[in-house]
Protein backbone atom coordinates (compact mmCIF):
# COMPACT_ATOMS: atom_id res chain seq x y z
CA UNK A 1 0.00 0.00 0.00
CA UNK A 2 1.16 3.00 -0.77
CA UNK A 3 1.34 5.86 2.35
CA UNK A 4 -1.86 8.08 0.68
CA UNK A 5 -3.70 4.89 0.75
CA UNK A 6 -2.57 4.39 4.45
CA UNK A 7 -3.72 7.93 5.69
CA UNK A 8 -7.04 8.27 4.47
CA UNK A 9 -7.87 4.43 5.96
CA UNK A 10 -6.74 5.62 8.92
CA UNK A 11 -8.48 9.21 9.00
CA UNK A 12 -11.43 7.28 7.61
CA UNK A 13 -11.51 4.61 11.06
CA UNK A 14 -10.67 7.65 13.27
CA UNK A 15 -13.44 9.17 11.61
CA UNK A 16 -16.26 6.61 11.85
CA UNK A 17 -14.91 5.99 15.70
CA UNK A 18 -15.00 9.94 16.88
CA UNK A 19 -18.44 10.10 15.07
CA UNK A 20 -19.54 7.34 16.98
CA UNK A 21 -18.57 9.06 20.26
CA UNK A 22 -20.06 12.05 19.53
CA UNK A 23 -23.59 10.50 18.25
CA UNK A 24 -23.15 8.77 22.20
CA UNK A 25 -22.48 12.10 23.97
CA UNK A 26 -25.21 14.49 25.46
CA UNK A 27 -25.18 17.74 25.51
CA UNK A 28 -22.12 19.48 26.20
CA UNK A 29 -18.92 20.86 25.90
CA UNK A 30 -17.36 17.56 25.21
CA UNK A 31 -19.80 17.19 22.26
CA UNK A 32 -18.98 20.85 21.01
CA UNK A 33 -15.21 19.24 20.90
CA UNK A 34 -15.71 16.12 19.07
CA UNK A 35 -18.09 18.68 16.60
CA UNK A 36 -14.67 20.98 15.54
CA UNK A 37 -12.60 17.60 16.03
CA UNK A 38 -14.88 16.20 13.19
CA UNK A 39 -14.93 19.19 10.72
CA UNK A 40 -10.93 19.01 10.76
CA UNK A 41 -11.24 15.01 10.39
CA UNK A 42 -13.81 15.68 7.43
CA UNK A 43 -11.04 18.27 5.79
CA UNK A 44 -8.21 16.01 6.27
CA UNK A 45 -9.60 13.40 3.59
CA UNK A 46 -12.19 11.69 6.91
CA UNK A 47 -15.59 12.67 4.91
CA UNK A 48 -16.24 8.94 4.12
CA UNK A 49 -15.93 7.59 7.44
CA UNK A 50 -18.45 9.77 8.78
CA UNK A 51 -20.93 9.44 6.17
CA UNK A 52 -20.67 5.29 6.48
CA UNK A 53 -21.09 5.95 10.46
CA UNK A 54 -24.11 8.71 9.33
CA UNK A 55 -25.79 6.05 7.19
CA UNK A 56 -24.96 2.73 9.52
CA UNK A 57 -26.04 4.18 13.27
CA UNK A 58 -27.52 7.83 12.71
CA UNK A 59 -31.13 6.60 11.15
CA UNK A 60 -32.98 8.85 13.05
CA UNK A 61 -31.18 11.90 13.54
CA UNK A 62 -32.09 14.89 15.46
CA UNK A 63 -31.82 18.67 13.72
CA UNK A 64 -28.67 20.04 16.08
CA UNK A 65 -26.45 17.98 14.41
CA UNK A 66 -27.05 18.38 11.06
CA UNK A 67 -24.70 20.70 10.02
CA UNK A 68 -21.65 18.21 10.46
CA UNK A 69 -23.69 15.96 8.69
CA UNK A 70 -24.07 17.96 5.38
CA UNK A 71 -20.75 19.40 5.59
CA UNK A 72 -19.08 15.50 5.59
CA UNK A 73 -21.11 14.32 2.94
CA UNK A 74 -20.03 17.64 0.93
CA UNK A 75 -16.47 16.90 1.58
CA UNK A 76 -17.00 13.43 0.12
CA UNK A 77 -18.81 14.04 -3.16
């Protein structure tokens, strides 16, 4: 494998794994932290991760985190 290939499998598993943390958190500043943790993940080549977390354990999402949703699956297409 060649070391691009590496990175984004690994930015795409930190991805899904942080996006699973913060779809477990509640409400607070931990949440807002894993939310700006995210948007650099999803700049840094992450997008894909978090849209196969979005689609596999966010079904029925809630409004207050939708604008990390749409901004991942931006980043991806």
């Amino acid at each position: 494998m060649t070391n691009i290939r590496i990175y984004l499998l690994l930015i795409n598993i930190l991805g899904f794994t942080l996006y699973l943390f913060y779809y477990l958190l509640k409400l607070g500043i931990f949440k807002n932290v894993f939310k700006v943790l995210l948007h650099i993940i999803g700049i840094g080549g992450g997008a894909f991760g978090m849209v196969l977390a979005i689609l596999i354990f966010d079904r029925d999402s809630a409004k207050e985190g939708l604008d990390l949703k749409v901004f991942s699956c931006l980043l991806y297409t």
